[in-house]
PDB file of N, CA and C in Angstrom:
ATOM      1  N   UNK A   1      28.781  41.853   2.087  1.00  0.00           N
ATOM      2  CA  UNK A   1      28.310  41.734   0.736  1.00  0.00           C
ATOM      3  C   UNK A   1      29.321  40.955  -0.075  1.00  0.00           C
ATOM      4  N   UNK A   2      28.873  40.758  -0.727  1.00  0.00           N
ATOM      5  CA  UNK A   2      29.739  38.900  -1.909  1.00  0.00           C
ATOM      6  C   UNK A   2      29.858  39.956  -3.722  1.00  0.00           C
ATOM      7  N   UNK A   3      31.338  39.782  -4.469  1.00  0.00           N
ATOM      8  CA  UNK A   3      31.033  40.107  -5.484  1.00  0.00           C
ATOM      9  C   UNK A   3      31.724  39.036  -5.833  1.00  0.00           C
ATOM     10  N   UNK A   4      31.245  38.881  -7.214  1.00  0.00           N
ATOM     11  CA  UNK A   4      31.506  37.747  -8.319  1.00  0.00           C
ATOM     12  C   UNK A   4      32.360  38.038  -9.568  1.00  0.00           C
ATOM     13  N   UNK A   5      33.543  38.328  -9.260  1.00  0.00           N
ATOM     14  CA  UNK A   5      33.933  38.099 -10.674  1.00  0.00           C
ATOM     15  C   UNK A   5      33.940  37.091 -11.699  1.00  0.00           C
ATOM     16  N   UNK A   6      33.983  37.162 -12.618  1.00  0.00           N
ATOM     17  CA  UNK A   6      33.719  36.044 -13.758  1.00  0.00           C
ATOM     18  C   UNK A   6      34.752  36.092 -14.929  1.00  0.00           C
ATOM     19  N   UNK A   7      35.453  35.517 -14.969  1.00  0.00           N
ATOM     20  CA  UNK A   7      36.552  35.645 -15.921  1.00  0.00           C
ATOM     21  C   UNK A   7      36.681  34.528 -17.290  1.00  0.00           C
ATOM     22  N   UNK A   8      36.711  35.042 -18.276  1.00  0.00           N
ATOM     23  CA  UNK A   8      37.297  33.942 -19.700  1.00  0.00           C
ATOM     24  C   UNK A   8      38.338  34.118 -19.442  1.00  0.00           C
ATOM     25  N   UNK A   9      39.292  33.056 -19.437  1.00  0.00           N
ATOM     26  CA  UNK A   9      40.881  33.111 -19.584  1.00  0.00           C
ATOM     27  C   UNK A   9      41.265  33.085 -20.707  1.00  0.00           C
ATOM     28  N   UNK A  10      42.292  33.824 -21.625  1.00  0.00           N
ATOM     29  CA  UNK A  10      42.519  33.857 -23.007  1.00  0.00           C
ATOM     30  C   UNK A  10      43.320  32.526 -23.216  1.00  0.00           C
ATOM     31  N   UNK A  11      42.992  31.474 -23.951  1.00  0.00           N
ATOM     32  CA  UNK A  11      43.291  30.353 -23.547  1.00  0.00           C
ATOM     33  C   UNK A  11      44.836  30.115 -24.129  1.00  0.00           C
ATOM     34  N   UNK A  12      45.388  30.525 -24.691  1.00  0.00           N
ATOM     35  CA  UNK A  12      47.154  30.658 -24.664  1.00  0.00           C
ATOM     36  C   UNK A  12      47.674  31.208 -23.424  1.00  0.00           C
ATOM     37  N   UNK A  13      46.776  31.498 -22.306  1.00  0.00           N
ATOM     38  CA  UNK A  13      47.798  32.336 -21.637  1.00  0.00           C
ATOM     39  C   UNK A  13      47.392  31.489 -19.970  1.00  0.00           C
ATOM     40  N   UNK A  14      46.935  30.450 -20.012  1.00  0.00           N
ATOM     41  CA  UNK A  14      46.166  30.090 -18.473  1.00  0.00           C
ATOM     42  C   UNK A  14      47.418  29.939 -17.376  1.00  0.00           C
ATOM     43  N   UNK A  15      48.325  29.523 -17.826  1.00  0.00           N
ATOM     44  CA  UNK A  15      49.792  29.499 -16.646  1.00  0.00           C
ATOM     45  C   UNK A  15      50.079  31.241 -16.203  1.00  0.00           C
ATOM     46  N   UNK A  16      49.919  32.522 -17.305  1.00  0.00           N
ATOM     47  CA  UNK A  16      50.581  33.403 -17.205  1.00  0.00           C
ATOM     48  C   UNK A  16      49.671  34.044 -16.089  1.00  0.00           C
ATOM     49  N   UNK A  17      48.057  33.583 -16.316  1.00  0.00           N
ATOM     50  CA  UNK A  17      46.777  33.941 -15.311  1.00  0.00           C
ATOM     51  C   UNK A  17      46.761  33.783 -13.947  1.00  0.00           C
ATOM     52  N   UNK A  18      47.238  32.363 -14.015  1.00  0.00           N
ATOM     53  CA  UNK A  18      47.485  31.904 -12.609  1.00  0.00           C
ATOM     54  C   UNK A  18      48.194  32.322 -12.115  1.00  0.00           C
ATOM     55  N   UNK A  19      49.641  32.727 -12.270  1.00  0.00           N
ATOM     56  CA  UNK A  19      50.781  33.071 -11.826  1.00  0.00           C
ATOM     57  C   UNK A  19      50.601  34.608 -11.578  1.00  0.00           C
ATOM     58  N   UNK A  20      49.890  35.207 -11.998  1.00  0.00           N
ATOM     59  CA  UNK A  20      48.985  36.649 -11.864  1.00  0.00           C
ATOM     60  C   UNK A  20      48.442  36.661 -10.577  1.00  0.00           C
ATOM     61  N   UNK A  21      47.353  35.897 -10.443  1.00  0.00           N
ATOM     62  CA  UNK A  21      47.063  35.830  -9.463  1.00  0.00           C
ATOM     63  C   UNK A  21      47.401  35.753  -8.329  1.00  0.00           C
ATOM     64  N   UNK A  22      47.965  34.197  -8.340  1.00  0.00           N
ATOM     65  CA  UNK A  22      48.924  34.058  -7.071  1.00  0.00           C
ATOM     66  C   UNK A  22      49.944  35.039  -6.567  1.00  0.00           C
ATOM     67  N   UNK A  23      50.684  35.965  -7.572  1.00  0.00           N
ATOM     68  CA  UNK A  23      51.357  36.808  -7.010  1.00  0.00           C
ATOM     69  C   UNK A  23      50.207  37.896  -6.269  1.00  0.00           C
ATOM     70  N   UNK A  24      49.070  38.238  -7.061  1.00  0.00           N
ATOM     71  CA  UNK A  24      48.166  39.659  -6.690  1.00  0.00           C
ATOM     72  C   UNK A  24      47.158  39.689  -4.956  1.00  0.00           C
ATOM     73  N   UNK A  25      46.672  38.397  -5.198  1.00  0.00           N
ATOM     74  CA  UNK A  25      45.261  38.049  -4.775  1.00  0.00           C
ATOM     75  C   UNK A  25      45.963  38.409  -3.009  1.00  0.00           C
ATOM     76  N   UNK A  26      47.293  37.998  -2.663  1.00  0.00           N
ATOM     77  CA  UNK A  26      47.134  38.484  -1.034  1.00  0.00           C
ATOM     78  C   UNK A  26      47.187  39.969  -0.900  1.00  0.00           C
ATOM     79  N   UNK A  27      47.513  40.520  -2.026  1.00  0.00           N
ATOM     80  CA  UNK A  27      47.239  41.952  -1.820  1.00  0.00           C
ATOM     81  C   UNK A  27      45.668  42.549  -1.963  1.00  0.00           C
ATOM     82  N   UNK A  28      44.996  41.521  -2.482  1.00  0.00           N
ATOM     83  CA  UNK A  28      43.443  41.854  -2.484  1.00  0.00           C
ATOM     84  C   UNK A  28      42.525  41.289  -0.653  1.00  0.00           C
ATOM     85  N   UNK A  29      43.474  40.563  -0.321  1.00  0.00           N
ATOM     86  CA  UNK A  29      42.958  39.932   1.055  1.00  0.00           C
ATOM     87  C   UNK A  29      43.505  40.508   1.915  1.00  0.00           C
ATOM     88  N   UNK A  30      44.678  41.624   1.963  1.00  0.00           N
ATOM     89  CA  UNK A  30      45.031  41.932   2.636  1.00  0.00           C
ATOM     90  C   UNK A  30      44.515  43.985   2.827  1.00  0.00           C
ATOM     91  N   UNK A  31      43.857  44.045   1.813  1.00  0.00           N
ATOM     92  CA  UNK A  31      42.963  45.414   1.409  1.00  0.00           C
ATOM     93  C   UNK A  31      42.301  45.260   2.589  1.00  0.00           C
ATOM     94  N   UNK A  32      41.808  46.890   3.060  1.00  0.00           N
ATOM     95  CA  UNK A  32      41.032  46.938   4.150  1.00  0.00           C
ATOM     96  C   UNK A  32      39.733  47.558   3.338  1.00  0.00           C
ATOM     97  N   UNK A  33      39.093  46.245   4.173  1.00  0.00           N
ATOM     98  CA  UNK A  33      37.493  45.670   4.191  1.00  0.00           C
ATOM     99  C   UNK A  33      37.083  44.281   3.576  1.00  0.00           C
ATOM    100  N   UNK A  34      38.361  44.212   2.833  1.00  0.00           N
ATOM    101  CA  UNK A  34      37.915  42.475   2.120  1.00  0.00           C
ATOM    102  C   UNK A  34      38.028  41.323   3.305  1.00  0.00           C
ATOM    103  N   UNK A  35      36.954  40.775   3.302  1.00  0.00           N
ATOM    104  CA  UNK A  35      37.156  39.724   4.228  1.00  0.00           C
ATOM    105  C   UNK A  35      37.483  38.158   4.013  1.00  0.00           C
ATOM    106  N   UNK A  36      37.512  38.246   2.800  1.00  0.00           N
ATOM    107  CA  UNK A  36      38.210  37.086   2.184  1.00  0.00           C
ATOM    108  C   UNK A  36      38.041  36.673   0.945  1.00  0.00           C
ATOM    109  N   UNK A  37      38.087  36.136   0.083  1.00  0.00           N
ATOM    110  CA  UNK A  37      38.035  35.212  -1.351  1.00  0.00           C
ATOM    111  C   UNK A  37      38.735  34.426  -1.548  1.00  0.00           C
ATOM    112  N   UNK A  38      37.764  33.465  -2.286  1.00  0.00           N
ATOM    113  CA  UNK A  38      38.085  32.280  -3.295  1.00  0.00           C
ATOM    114  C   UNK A  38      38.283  32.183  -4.994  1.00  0.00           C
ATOM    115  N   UNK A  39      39.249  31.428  -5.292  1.00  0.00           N
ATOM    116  CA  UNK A  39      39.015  31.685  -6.726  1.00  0.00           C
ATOM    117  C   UNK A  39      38.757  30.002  -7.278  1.00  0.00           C
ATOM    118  N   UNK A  40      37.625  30.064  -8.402  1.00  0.00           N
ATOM    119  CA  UNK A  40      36.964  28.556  -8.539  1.00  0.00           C
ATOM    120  C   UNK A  40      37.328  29.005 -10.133  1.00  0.00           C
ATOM    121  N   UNK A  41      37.441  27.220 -10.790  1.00  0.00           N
ATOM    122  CA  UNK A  41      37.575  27.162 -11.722  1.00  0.00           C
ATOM    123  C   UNK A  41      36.823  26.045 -12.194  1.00  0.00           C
ATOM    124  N   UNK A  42      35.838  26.298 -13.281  1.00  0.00           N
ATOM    125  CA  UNK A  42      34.551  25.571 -13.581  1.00  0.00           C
ATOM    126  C   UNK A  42      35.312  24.637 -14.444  1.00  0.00           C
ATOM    127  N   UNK A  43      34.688  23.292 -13.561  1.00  0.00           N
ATOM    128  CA  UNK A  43      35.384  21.762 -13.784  1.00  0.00           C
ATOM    129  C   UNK A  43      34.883  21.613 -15.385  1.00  0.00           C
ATOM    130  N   UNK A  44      33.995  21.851 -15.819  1.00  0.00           N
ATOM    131  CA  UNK A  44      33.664  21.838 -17.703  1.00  0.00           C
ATOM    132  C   UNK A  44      34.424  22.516 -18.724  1.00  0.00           C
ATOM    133  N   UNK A  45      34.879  23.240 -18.102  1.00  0.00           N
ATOM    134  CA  UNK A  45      35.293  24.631 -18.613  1.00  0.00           C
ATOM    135  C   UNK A  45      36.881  25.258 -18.165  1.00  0.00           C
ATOM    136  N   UNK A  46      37.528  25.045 -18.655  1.00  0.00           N
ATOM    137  CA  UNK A  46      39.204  25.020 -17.146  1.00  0.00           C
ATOM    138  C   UNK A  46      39.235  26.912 -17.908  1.00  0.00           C
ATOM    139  N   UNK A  47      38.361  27.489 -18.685  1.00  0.00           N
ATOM    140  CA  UNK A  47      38.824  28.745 -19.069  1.00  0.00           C
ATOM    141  C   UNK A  47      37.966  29.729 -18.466  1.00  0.00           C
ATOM    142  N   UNK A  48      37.035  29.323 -17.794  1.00  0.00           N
ATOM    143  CA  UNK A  48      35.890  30.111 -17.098  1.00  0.00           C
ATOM    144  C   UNK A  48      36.474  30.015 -15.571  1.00  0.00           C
ATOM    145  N   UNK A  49      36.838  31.290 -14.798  1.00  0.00           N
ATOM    146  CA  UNK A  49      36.732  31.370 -13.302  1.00  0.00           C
ATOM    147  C   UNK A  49      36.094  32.039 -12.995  1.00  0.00           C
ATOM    148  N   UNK A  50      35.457  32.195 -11.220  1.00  0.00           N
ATOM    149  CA  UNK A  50      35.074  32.658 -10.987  1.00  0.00           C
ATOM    150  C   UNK A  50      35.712  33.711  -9.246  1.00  0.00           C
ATOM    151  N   UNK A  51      36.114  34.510  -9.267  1.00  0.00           N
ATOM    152  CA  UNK A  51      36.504  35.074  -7.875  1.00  0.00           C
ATOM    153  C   UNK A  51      35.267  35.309  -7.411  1.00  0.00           C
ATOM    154  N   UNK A  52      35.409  34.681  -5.855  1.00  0.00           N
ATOM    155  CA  UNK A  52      34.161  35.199  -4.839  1.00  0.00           C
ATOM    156  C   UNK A  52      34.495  35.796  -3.941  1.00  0.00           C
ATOM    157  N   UNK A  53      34.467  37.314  -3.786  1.00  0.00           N
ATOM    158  CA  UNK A  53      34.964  37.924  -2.508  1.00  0.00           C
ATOM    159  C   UNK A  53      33.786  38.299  -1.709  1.00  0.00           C
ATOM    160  N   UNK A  54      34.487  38.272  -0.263  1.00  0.00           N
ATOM    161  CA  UNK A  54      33.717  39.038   0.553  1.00  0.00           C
ATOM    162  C   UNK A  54      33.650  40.384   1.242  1.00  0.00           C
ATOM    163  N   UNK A  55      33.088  41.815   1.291  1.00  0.00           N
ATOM    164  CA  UNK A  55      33.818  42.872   1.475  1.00  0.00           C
ATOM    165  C   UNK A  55      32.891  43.500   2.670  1.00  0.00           C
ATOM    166  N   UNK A  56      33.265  43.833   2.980  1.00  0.00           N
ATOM    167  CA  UNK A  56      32.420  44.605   4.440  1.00  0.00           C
ATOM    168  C   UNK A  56      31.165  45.551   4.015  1.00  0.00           C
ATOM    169  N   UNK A  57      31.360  46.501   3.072  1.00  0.00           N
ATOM    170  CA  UNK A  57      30.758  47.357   1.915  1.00  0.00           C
ATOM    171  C   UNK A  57      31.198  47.499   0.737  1.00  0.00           C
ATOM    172  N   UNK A  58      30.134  47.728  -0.110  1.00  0.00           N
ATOM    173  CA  UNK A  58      30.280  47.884  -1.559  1.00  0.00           C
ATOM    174  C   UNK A  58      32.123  48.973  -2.131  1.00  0.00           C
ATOM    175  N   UNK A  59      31.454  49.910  -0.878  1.00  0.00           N
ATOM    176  CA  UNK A  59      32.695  51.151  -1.105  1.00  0.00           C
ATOM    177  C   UNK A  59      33.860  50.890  -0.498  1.00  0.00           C
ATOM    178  N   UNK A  60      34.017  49.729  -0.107  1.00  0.00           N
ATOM    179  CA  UNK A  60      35.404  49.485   0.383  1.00  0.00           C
ATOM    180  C   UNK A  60      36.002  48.356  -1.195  1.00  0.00           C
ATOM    181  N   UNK A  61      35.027  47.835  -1.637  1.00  0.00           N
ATOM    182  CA  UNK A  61      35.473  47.459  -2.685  1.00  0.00           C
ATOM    183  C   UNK A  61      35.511  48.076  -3.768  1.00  0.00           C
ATOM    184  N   UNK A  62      34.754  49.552  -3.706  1.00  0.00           N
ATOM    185  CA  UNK A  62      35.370  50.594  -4.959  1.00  0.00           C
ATOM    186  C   UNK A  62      36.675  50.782  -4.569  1.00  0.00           C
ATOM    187  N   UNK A  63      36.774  51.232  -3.420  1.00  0.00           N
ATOM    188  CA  UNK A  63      37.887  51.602  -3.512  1.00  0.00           C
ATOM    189  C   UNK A  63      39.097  50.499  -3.449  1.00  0.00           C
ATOM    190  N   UNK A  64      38.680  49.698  -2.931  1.00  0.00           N
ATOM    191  CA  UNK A  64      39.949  48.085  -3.777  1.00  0.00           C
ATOM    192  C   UNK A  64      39.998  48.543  -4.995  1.00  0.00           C
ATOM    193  N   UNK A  65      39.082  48.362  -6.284  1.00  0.00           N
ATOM    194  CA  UNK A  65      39.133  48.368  -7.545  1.00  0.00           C
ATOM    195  C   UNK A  65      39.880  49.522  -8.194  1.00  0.00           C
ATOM    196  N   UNK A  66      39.620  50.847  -7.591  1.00  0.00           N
ATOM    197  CA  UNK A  66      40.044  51.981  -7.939  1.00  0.00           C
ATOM    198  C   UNK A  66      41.478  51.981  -7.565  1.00  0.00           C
ATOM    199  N   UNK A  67      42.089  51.474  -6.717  1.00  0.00           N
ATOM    200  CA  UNK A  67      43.750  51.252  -6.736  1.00  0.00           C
ATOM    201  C   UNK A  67      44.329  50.433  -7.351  1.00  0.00           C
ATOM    202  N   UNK A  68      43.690  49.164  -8.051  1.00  0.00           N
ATOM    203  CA  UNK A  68      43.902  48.478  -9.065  1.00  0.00           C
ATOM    204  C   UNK A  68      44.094  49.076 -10.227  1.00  0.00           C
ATOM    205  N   UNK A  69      43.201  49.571 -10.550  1.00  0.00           N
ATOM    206  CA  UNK A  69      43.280  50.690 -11.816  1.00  0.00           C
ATOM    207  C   UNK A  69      43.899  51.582 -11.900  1.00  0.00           C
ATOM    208  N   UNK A  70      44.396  51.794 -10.533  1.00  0.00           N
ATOM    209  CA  UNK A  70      45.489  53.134 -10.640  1.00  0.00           C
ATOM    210  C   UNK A  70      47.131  52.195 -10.957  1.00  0.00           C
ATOM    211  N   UNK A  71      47.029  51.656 -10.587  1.00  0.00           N
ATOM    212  CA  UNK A  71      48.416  50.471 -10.388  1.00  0.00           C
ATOM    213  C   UNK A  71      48.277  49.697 -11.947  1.00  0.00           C
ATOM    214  N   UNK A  72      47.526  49.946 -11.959  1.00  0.00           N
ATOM    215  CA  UNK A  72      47.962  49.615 -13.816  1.00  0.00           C
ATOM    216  C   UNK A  72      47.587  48.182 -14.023  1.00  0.00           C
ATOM    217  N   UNK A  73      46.851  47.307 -12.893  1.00  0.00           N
ATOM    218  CA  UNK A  73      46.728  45.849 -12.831  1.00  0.00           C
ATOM    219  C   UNK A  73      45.836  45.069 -13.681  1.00  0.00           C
ATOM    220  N   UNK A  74      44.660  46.456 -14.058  1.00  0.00           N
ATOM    221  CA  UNK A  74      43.965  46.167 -14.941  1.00  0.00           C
ATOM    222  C   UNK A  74      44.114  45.792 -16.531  1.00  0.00           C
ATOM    223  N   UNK A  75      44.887  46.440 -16.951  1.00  0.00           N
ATOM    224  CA  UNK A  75      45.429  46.763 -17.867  1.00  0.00           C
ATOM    225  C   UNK A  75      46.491  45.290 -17.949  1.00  0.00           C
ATOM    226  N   UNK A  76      47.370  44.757 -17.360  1.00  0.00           N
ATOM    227  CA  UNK A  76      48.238  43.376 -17.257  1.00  0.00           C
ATOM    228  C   UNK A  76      47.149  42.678 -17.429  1.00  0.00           C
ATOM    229  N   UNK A  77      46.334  42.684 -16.720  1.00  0.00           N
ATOM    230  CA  UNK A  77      45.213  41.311 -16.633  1.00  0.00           C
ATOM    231  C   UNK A  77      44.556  41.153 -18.316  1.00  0.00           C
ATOM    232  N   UNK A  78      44.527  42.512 -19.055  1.00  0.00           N
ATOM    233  CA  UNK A  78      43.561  42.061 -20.209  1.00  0.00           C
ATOM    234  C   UNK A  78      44.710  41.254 -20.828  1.00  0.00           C
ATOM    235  N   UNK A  79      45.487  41.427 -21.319  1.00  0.00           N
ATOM    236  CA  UNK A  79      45.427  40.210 -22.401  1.00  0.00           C
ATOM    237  C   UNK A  79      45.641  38.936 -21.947  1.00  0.00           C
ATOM    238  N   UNK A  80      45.195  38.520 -20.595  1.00  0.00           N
ATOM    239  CA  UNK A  80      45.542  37.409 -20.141  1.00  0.00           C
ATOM    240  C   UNK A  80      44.261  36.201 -20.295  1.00  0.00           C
ATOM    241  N   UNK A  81      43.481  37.728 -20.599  1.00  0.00           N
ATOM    242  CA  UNK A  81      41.635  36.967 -20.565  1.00  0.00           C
ATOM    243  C   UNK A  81      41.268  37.513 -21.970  1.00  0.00           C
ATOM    244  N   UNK A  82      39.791  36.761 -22.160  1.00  0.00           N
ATOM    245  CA  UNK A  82      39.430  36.871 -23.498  1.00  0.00           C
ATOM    246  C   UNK A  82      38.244  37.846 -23.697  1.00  0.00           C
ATOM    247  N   UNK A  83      38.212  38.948 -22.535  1.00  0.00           N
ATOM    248  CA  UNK A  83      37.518  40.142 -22.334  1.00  0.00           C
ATOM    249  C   UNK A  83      37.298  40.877 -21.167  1.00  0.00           C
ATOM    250  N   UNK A  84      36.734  41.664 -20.725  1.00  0.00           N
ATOM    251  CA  UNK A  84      36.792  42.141 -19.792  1.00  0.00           C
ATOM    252  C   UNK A  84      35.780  41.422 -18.745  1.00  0.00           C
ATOM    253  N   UNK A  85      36.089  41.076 -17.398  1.00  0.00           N
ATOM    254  CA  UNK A  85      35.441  40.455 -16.345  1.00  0.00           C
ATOM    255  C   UNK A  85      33.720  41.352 -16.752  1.00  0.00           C
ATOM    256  N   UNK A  86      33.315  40.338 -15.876  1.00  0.00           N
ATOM    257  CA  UNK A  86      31.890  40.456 -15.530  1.00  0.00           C
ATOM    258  C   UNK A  86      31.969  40.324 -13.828  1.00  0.00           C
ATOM    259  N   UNK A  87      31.248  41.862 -13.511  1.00  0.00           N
ATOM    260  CA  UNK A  87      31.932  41.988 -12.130  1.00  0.00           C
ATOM    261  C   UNK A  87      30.065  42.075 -11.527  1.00  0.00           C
ATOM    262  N   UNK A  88      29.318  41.877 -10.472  1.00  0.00           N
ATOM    263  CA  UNK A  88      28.601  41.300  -9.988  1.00  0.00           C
ATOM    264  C   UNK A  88      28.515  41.576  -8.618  1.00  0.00           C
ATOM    265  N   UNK A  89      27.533  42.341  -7.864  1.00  0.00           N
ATOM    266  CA  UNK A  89      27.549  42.545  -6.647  1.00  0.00           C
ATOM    267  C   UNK A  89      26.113  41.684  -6.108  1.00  0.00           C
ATOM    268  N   UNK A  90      26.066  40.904  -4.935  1.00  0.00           N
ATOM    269  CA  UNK A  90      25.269  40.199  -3.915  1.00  0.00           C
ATOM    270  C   UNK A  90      25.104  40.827  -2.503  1.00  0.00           C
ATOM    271  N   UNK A  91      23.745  40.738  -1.973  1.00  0.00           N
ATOM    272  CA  UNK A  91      23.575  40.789  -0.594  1.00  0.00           C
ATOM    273  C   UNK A  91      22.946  39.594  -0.164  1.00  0.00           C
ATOM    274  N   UNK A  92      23.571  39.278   0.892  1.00  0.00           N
ATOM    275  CA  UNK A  92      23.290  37.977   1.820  1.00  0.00           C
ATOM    276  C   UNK A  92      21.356  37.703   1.834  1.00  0.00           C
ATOM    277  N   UNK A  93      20.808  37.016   1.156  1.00  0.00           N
ATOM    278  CA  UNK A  93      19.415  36.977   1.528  1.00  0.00           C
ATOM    279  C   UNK A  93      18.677  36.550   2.855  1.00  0.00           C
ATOM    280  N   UNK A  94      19.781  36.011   3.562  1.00  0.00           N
ATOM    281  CA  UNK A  94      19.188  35.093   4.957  1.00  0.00           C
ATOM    282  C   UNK A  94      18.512  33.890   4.413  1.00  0.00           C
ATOM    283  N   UNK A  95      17.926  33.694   3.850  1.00  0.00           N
ATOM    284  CA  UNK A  95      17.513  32.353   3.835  1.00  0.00           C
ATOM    285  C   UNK A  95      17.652  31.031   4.267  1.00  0.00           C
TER     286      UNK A  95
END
């Protein structure tokens, strides 16, 4: 299953975002059940991203999220953005 985060970057802060990331994100790939993600940044827009992960089950990515929140990561990330993510769950349609 695929979730979508969607992020506004608070736009004084896009170096402090990135540098967030890059330190965080192998600890999100290295969580058991994530099978990988990308992070895109909409070429119109350099303040809109989007993370695309992939997770084995929904509940392996609660429980990613729920150690985030315990670790306080959530909380660093807000003032880096200009609200709280828009978080988004997908199942593969086959098509």
């Amino acid at each position: 299953m695929s979730v979508l985060v969607l992020l506004e970057v608070n736009a004084t802060k896009p170096d402090e975002l990135e540098a967030f990331f890059h330190d965080e994100l192998h600890h999100t790939r290295a969580f058991e059940g994530c099978e990988g993600l990308t992070m895109h940044r909409n070429m119109d827009d350099s303040n809109n991203i989007v993370i695309v992960e992939n997770w084995e089950t929904r509940e392996h990515y609660e429980k990613y999220f729920k150690w985030r929140e315990d670790r306080g990561d959530l909380d660093k990330l807000g003032p880096m953005t200009a609200g709280p993510p828009s978080i988004r769950f997908f199942t593969i349609v086959g098509v």
